[in-house]
Protein backbone atom coordinates (compact mmCIF):
# COMPACT_ATOMS: atom_id res chain seq x y z
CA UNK A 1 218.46 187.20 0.86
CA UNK A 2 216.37 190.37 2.27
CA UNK A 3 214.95 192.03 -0.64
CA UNK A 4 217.26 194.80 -1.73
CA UNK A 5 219.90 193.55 0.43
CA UNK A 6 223.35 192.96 -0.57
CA UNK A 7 225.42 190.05 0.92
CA UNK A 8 227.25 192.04 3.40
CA UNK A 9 227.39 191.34 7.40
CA UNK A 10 224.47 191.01 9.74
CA UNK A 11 224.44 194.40 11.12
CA UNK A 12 221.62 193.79 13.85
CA UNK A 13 220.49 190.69 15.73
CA UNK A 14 217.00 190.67 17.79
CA UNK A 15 216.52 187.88 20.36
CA UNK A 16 213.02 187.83 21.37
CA UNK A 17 212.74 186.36 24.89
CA UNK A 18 214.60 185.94 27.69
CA UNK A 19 215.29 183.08 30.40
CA UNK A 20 218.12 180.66 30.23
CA UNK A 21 217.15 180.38 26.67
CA UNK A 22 217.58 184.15 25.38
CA UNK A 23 220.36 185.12 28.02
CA UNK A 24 222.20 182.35 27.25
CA UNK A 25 222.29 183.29 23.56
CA UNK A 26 223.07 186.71 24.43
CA UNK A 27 226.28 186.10 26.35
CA UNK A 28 227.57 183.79 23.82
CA UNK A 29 226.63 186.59 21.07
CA UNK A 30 227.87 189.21 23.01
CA UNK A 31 231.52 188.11 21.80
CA UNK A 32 230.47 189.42 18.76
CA UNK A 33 229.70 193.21 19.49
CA UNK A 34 233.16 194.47 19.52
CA UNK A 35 233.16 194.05 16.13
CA UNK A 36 230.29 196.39 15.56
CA UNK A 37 227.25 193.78 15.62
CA UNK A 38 224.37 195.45 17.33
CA UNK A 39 222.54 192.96 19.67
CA UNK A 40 218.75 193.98 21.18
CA UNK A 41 217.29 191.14 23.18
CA UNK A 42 213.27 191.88 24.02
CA UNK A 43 211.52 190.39 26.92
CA UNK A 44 208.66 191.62 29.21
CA UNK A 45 208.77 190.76 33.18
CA UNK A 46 204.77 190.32 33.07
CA UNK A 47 205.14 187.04 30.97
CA UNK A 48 205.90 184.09 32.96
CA UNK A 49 208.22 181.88 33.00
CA UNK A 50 209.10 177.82 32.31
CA UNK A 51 210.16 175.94 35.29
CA UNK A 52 212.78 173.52 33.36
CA UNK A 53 216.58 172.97 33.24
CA UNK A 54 217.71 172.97 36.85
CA UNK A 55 219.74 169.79 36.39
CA UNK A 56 222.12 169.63 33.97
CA UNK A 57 224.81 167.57 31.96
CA UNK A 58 228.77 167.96 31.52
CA UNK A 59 228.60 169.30 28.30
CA UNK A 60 227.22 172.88 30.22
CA UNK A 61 231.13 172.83 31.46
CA UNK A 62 232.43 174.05 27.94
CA UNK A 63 229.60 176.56 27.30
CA UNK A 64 230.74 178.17 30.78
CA UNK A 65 234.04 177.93 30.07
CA UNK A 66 233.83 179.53 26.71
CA UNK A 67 232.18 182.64 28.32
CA UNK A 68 235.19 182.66 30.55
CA UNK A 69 233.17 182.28 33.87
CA UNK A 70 234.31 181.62 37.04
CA UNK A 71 233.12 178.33 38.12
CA UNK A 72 232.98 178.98 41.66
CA UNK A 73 231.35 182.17 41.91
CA UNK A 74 228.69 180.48 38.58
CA UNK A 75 228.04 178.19 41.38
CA UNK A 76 227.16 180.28 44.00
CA UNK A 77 225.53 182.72 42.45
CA UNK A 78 223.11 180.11 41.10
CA UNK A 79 222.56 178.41 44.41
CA UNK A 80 224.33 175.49 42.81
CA UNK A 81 225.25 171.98 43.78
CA UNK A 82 227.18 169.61 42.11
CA UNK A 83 225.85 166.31 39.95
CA UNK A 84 227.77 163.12 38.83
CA UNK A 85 225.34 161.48 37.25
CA UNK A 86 221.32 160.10 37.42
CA UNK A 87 219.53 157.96 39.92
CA UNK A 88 216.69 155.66 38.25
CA UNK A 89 214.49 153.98 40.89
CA UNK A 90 212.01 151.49 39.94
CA UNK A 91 212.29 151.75 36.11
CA UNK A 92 213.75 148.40 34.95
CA UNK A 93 210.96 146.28 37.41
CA UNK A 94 209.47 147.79 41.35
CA UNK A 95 212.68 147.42 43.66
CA UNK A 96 215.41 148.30 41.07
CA UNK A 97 218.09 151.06 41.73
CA UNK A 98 220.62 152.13 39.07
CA UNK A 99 222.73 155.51 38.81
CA UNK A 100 223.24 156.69 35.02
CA UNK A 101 226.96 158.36 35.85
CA UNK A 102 229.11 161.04 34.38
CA UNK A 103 232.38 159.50 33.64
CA UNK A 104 233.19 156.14 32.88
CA UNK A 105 233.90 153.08 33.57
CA UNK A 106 236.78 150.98 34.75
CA UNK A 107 239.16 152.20 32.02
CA UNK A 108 239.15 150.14 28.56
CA UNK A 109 242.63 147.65 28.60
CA UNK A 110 243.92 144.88 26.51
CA UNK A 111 242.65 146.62 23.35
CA UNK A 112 238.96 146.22 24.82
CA UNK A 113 236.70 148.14 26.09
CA UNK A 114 235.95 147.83 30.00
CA UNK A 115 232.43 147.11 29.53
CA UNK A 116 233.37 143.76 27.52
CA UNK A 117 235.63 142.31 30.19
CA UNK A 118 233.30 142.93 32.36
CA UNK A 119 230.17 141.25 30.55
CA UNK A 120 232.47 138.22 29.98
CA UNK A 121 233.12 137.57 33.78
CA UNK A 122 229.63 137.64 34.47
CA UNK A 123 228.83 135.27 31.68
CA UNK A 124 231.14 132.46 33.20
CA UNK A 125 228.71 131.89 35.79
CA UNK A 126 230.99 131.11 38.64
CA UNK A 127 232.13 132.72 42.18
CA UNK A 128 235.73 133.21 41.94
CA UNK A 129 235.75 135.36 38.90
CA UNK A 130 231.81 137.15 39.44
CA UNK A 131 232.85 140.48 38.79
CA UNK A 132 229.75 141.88 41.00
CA UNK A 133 227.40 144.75 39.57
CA UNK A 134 229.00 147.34 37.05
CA UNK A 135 228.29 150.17 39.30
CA UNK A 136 231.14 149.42 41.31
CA UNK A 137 233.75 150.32 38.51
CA UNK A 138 232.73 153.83 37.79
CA UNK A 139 234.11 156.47 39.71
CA UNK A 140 231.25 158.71 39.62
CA UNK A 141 228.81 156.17 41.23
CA UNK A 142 231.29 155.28 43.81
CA UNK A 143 231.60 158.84 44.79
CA UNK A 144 227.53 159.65 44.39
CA UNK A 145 226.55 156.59 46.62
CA UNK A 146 229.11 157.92 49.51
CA UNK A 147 227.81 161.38 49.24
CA UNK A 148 231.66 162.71 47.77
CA UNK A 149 232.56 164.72 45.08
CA UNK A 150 235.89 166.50 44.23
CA UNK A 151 237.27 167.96 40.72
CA UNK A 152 238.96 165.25 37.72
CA UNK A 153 242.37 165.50 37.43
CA UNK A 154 244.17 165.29 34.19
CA UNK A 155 246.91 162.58 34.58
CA UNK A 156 245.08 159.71 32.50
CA UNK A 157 246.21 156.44 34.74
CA UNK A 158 244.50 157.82 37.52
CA UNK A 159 240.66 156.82 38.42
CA UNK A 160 239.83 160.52 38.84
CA UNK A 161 240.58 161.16 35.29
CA UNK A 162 237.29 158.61 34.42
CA UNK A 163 235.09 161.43 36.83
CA UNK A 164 232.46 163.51 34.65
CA UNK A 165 230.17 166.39 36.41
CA UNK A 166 227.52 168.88 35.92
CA UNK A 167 225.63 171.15 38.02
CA UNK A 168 222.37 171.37 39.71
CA UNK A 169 220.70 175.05 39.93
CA UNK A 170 218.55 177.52 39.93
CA UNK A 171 217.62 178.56 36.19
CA UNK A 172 216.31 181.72 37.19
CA UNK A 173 219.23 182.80 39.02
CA UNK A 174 221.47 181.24 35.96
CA UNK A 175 219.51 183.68 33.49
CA UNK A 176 219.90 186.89 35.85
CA UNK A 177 223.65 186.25 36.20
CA UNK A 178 224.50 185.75 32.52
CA UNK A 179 221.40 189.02 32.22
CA UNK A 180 224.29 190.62 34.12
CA UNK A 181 227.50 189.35 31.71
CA UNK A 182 225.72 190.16 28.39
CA UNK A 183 225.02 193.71 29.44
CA UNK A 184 227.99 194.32 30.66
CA UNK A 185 229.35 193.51 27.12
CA UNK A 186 226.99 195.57 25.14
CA UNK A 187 223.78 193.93 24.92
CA UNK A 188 220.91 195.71 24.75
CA UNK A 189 218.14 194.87 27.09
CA UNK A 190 214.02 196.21 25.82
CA UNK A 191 211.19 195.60 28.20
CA UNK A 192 208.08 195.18 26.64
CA UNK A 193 205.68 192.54 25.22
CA UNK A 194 205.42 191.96 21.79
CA UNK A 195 202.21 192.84 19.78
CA UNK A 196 203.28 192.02 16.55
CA UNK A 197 205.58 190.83 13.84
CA UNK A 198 206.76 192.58 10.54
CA UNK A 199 207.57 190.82 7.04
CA UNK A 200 209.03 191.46 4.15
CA UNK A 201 205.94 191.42 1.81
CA UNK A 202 208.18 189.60 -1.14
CA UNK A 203 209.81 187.06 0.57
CA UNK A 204 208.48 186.57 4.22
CA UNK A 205 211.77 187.62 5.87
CA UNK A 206 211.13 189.06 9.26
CA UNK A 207 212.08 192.91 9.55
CA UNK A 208 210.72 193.96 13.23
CA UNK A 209 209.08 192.97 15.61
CA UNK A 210 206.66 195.98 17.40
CA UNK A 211 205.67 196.00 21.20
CA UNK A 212 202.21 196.63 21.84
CA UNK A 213 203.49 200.60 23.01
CA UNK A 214 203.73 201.02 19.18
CA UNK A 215 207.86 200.72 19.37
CA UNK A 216 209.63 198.61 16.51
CA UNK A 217 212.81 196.73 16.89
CA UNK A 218 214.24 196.04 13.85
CA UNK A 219 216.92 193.60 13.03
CA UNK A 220 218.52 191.69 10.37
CA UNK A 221 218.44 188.19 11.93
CA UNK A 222 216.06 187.14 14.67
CA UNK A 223 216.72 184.40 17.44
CA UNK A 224 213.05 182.68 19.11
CA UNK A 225 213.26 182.37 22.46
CA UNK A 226 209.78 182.91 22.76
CA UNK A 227 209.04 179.42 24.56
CA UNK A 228 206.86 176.78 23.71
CA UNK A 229 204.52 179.82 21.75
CA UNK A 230 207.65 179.86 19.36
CA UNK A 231 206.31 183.41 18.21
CA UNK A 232 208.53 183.94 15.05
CA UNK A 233 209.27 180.67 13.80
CA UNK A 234 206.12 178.78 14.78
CA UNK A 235 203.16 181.33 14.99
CA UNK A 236 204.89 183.70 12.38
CA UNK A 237 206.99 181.82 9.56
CA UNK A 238 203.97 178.57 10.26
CA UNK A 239 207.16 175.80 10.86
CA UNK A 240 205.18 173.14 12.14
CA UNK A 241 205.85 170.78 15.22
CA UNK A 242 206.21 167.14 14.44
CA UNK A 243 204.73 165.70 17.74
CA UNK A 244 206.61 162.20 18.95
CA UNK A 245 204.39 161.68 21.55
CA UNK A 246 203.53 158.51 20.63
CA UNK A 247 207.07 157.47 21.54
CA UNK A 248 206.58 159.94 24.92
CA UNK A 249 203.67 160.04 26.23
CA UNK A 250 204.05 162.22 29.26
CA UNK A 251 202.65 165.32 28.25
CA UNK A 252 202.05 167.34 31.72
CA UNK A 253 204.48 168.40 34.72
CA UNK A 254 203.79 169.61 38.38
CA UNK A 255 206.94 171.26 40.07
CA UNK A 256 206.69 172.24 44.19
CA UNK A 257 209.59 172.85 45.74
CA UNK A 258 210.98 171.74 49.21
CA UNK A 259 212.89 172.84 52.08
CA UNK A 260 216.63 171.11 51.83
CA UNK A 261 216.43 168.22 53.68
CA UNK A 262 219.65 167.45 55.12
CA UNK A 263 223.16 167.73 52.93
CA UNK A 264 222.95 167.58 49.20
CA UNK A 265 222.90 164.63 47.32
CA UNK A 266 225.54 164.94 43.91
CA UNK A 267 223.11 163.68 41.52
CA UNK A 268 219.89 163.70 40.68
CA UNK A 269 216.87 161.05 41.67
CA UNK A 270 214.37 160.03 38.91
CA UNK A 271 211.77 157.42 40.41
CA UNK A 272 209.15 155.88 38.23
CA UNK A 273 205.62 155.96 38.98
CA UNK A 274 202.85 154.30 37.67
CA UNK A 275 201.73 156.81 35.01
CA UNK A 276 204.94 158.65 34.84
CA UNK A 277 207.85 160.00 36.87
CA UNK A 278 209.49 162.11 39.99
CA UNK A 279 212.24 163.95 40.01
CA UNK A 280 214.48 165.23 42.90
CA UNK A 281 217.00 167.89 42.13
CA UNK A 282 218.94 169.10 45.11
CA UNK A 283 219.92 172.60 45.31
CA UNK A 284 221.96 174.92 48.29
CA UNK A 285 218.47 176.61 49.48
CA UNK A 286 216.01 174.08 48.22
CA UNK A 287 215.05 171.01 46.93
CA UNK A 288 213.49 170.99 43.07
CA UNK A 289 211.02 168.30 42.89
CA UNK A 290 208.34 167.65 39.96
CA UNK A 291 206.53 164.92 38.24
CA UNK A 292 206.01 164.34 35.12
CA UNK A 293 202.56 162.15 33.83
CA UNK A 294 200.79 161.66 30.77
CA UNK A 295 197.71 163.17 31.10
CA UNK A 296 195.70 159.92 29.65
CA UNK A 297 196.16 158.05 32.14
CA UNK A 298 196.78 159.91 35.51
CA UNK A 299 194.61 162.95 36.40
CA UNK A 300 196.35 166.11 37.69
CA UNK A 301 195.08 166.04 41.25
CA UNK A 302 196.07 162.21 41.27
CA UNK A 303 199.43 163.64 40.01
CA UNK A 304 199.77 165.93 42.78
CA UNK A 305 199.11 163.40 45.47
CA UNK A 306 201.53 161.16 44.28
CA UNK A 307 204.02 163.61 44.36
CA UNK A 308 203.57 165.46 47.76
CA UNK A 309 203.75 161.35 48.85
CA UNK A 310 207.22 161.36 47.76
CA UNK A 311 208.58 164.60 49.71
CA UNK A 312 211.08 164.55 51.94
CA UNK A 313 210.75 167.83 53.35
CA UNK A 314 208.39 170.73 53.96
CA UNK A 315 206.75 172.36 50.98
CA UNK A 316 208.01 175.93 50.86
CA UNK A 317 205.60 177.03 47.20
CA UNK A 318 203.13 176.53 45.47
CA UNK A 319 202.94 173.96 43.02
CA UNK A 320 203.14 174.77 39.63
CA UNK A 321 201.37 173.01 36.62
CA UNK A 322 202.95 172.82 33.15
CA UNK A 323 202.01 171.05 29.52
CA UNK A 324 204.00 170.12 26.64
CA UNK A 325 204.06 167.81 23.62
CA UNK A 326 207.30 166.35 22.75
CA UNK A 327 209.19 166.67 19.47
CA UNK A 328 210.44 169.67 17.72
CA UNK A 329 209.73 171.79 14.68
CA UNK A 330 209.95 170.72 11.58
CA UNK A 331 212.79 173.20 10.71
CA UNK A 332 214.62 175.08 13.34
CA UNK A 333 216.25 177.93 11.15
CA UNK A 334 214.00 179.46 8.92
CA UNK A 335 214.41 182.12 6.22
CA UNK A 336 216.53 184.97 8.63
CA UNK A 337 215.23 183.28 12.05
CA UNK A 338 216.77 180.49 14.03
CA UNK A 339 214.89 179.13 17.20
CA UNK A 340 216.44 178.05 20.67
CA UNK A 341 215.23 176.48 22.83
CA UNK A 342 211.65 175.40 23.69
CA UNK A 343 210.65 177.51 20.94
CA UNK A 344 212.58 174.86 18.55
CA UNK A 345 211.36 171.99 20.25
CA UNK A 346 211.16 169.65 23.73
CA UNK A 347 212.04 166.40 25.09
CA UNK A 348 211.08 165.77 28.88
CA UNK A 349 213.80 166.48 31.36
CA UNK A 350 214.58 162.91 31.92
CA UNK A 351 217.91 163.02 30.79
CA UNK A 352 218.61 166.92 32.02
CA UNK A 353 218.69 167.76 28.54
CA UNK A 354 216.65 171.01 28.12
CA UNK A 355 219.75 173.02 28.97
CA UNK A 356 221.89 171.37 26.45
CA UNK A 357 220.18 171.67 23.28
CA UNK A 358 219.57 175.36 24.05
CA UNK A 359 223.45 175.17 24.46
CA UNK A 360 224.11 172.72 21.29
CA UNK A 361 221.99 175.70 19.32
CA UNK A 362 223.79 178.67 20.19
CA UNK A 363 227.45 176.76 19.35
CA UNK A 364 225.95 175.11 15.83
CA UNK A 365 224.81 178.78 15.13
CA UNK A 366 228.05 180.51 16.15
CA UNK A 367 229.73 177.97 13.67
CA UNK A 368 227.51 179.01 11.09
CA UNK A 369 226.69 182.69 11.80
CA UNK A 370 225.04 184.05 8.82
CA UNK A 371 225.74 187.05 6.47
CA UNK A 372 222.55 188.89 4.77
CA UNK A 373 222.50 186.62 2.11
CA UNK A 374 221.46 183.70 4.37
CA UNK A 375 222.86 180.80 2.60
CA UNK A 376 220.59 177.86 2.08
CA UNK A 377 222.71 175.30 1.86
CA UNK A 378 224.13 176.41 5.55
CA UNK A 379 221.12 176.79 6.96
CA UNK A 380 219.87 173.25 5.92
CA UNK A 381 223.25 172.02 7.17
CA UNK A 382 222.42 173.52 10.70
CA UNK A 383 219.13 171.57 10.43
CA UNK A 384 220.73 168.96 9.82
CA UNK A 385 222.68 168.96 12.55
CA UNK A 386 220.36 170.21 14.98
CA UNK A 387 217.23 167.61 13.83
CA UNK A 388 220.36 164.63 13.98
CA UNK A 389 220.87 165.54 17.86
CA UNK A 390 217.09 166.08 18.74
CA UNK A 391 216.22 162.62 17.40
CA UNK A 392 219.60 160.93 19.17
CA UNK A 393 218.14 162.27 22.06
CA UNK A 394 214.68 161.21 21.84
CA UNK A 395 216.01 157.51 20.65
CA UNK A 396 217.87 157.71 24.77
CA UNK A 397 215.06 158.56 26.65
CA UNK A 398 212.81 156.09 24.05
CA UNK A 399 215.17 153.82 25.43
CA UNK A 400 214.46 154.09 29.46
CA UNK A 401 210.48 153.68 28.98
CA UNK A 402 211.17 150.56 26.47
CA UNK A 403 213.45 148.60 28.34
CA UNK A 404 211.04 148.08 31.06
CA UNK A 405 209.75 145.14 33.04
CA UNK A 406 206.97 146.73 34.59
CA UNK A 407 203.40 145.54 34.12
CA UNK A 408 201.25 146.96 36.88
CA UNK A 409 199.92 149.92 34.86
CA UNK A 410 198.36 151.11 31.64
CA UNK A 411 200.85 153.58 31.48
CA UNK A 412 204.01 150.80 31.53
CA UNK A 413 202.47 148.46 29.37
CA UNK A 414 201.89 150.98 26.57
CA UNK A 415 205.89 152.00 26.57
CA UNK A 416 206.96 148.33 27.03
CA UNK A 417 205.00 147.04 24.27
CA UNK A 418 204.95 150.17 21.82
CA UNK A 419 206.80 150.06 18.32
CA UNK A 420 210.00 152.15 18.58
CA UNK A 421 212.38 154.11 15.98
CA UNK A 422 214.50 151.61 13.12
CA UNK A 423 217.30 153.86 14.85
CA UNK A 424 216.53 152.84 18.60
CA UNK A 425 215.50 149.17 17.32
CA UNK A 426 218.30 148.52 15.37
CA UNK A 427 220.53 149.56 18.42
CA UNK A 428 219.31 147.25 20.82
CA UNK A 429 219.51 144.11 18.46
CA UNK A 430 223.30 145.08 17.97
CA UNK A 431 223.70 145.40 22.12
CA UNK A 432 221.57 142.15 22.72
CA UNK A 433 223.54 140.25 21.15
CA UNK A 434 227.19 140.64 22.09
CA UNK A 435 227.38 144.13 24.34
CA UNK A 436 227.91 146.15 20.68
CA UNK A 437 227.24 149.78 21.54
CA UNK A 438 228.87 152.98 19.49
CA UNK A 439 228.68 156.56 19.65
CA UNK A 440 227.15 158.23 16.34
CA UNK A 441 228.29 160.90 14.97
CA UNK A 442 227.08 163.81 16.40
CA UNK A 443 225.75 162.08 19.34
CA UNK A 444 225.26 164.00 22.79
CA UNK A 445 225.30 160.67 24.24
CA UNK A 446 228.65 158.33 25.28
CA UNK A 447 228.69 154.41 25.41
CA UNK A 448 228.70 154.71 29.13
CA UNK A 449 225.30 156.33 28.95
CA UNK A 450 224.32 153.54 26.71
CA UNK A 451 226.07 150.74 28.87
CA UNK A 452 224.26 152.76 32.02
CA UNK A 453 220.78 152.57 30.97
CA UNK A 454 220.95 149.33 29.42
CA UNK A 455 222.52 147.27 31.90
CA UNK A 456 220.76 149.02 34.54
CA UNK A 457 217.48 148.39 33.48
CA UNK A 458 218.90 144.38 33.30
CA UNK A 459 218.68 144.25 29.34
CA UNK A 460 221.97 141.92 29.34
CA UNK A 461 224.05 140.54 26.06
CA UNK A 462 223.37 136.81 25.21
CA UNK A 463 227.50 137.11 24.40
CA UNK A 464 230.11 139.66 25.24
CA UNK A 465 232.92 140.14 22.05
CA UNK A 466 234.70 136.80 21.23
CA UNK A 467 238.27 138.79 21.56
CA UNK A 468 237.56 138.81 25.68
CA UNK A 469 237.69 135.31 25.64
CA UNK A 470 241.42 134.98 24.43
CA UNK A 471 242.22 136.27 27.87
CA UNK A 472 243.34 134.33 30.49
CA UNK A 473 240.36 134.53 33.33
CA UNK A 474 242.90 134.47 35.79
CA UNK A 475 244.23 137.73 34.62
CA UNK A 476 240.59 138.97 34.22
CA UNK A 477 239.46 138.06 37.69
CA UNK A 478 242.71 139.96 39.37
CA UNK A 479 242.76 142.90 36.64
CA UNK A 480 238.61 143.56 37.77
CA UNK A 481 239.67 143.02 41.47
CA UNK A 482 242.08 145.25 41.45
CA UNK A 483 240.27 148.29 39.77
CA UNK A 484 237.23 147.57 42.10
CA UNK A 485 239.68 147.98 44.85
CA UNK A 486 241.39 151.41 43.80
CA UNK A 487 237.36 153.01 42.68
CA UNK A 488 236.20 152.33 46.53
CA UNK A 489 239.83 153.48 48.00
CA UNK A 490 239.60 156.90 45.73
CA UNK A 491 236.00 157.76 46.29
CA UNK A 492 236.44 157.22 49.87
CA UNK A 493 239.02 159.51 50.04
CA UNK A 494 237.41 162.66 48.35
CA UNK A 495 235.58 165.10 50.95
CA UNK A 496 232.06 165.25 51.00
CA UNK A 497 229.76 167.04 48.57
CA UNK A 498 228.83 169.58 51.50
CA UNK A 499 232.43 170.00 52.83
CA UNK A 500 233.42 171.07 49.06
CA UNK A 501 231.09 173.52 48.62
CA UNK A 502 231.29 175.00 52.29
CA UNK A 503 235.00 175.47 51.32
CA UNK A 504 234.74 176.74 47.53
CA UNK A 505 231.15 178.22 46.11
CA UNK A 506 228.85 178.12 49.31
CA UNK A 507 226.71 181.04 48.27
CA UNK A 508 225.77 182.84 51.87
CA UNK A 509 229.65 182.66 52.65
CA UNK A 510 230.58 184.28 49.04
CA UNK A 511 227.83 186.84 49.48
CA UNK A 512 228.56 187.94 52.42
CA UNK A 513 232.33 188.23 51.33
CA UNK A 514 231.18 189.72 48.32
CA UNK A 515 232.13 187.77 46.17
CA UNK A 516 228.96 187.23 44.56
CA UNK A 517 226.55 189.71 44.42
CA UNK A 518 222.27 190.07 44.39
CA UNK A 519 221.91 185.94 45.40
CA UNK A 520 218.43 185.86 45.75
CA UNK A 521 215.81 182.81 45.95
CA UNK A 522 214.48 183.25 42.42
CA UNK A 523 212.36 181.41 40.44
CA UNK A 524 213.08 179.18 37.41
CA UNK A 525 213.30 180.25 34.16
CA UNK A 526 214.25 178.66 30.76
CA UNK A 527 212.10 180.38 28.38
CA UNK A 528 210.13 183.35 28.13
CA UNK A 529 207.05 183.28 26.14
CA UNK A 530 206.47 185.49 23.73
């Protein structure tokens, strides 16, 4: 508790930094200020901004959807495309191709999931009942390879019910348009940079923080989105970072962006190289491309050339250079400050999960919004909660550098070889040996994403579950058949990914009808630091 404090609401609420990060926070808090809750949310235009987040994951669907946004007019104000799912090339061994999708597949029957029936087929061994690669059962792939997409429906029996999505987008334009929603519902905007921080000299609480123009915004409860600087709870309150880079290497990034080249792709490309890996994030006005290294064994400028090698299209900036260390803090709530964000922590984009756990944050905090007594026992249990997910995460993208063939670099033999997490470890035994995978609790991640990754980089069950093999194969073969049959026939029908944007959230059309207003090129922003 503040000193002198009694228990009684949180009157004021400072969230230092802006970017996807701090505006995202705001508009989710900004719920909150009809009930009298004073929200101030500092940032300063001269700091710069972190080029992360511009792919994203389904989950992003409920956080816009609890704001109450429109979709369409979200999508086109953000330059956005639409994703169903991952594309890995190269990981598993040179050559390979695999897309990680949004959805699932085939749809679980007999009491068993899909995954198992399928795993069983291809253990027989022989032509009549080879049930051909996995891919071909999962709506979302089926759709992504054609170049399709269209909306889920609801009714359960039908194969568009198994289709997950995301977006892809600008994160710059995503900050200014939820900039625009929080204001418009009361929150305070400050321009300025931040000189200093004030404490409570008895207990260490923060009590302002004071631009370098001498002004002082004080505040009850403090949210960090001050980037990877994490000025209040890192720099301030000392929570230290516990570094997992010897899990994740890749510690540097260089982002150029690219002319479109041709219609967009629904999903995003991630292609292993030999000291890291591209990505390729197709947007309505340009293409989002980056690669991320680790700095011991591949030199920036050899970086660089290895990704203007893999561009598709003209280069329309400059490239941009950016270094991290993966992991988190230690704690990611502290005394009367909570960070979100980069400022809490970072795992490399692989997954698109930047985005999310800013997102996971702001919900686990609305759930346990404090008073001014600032109960211990709920802040550890957002810890808790927030350290579970970080480290679920980290055991997923663990997974994609471990389960590797590759042995033509320094760089590939490290992650194949490396020890791994009991959590990750004990995982894979359980999958290698009859196709067991299960969601934990609290997990971001599905046993499709699971199933994805691990079949498609050719890590393959010695068994599938003895219940499979009560079935009659017969029934099997025609049951797989069939459903391989109706996942081609629906995908084909869908319009193309360009067709349904032209028609619904193309963002020159809805500017100039007016629908969306101030679309601009924008940078990228996550995170603002402080």
């Amino acid at each position: 508790m503040i000193s002198g404090q009694p228990a009684g609401p949180i009157e004021k609420v400072v969230i230092v930094g802006g970017g996807s990060a701090g505006w995202m926070a705001a508009a989710a808090l900004s719920r909150l200020t009809s009930s009298g809750l004073s929200i101030t949310l500092v940032e300063s235009e001269q700091i710069g901004t972190v080029g992360v987040g511009e792919a994203t994951i389904p989950p992003l669907l409920d956080f816009n959807n609890a704001l109450g946004l429109n979709e369409m007019e979200f999508v086109a104000a953000t330059q956005g495309t639409f994703k169903l799912g991952i594309e890995f090339v190269d990981w598993g061994k040179l050559g390979d191709r695999y897309i990680h999708p949004f959805g699932k597949f085939g749809r679980p029957t007999y009491g068993l999931n899909f995954h198992q029936i399928w795993l069983r087929q291809r253990l027989l061994g022989q032509a009549e009942s080879d049930p051909g690669p996995i891919d071909d059962y999962a709506i979302a792939i089926a759709a992504a390879r054609r170049g399709r997409f269209t909306k889920p429906v609801a009714n359960p029996d039908a194969v568009l019910s198994g289709l997950g999505y995301a977006y892809h987008f600008d994160a710059g334009l995503y900050a200014a348009f939820l900039r625009k929603f929080a204001e418009a519902r009361g929150i305070k905007r400050i321009e300025g940079r931040i000189g200093s921080v004030r404490q409570d000299p008895e207990n260490g609480f923060i009590t302002a923080v004071e631009l370098e123009d001498g002004r002082a915004i004080d505040g009850d409860f403090f949210v960090d989105c001050s980037g990877f600087r994490s000025l209040l709870l890192g720099d301030t309150l000392g929570v230290p970072y516990r570094s997992w880079k010897h899990w994740l290497p890749c510690d540097s990034a260089i982002a150029i962006p690219t002319a479109p080249a041709g219609e967009p792709i629904p999903y995003t490309r991630s292609s292993a190289e030999a000291g890291g890996w591209r990505w390729r994030i197709p947007l309505q006005h340009r293409v989002g491309n980056g690669h991320v290294f680790s700095s011991a064994q591949t030199d920036d400028e050899t970086a660089l050339q290895r990704l203007m090698d893999g561009l598709d299209a003209p280069v329309i900036g400059d490239p941009r250079t950016l270094r991290f260390t993966a992991g988190r803090r230690e704690k990611l709530w502290e005394k009367n400050c909570v960070a979100i964000g980069l400022s809490a922590g970072f795992i490399e984009p692989l997954e698109s999960t930047s985005i999310h756990l800013i997102q996971s944050g702001i919900f686990r905090l609305m759930s346990l919004f404090p008073d001014k007594g600032f109960s211990p026992r709920e802040i550890s249990e957002y810890n808790r909660r927030l350290v579970e997910e970080y480290e679920h995460i980290r055991d997923f993208i663990i997974l994609h550098y471990k389960a590797t063939e590759r042995d033509d670099s320094d760089f590939w033999n490290h992650v194949r070889l490396m020890d791994i997490p009991d959590s990750l470890a004990e995982r894979l035994e359980l999958w290698r040996g009859k196709g067991r995978i299960f969601r934990e609790n609290n997990s971001l991640f599905t046993e499709e994403s699971w199933i994805a990754v691990l079949l498609g980089q050719n890590i393959i069950p010695q068994a599938a579950d003895p219940l499979v093999a009560m079935l009659p194969v017969g029934e099997t073969t025609q049951f797989m058949s069939n459903m391989r049959k109706i996942v081609g026939q629906t995908a084909e029908a869908m319009p193309t990914h360009q067709a349904f944007i032209s028609q619904n959230c193309a963002a020159q059309r809805m500017a100039n009808a007016g629908t969306v207003k101030g679309i601009t090129g924008g940078g990228d922003a996550t995170s603002r630091p402080g």
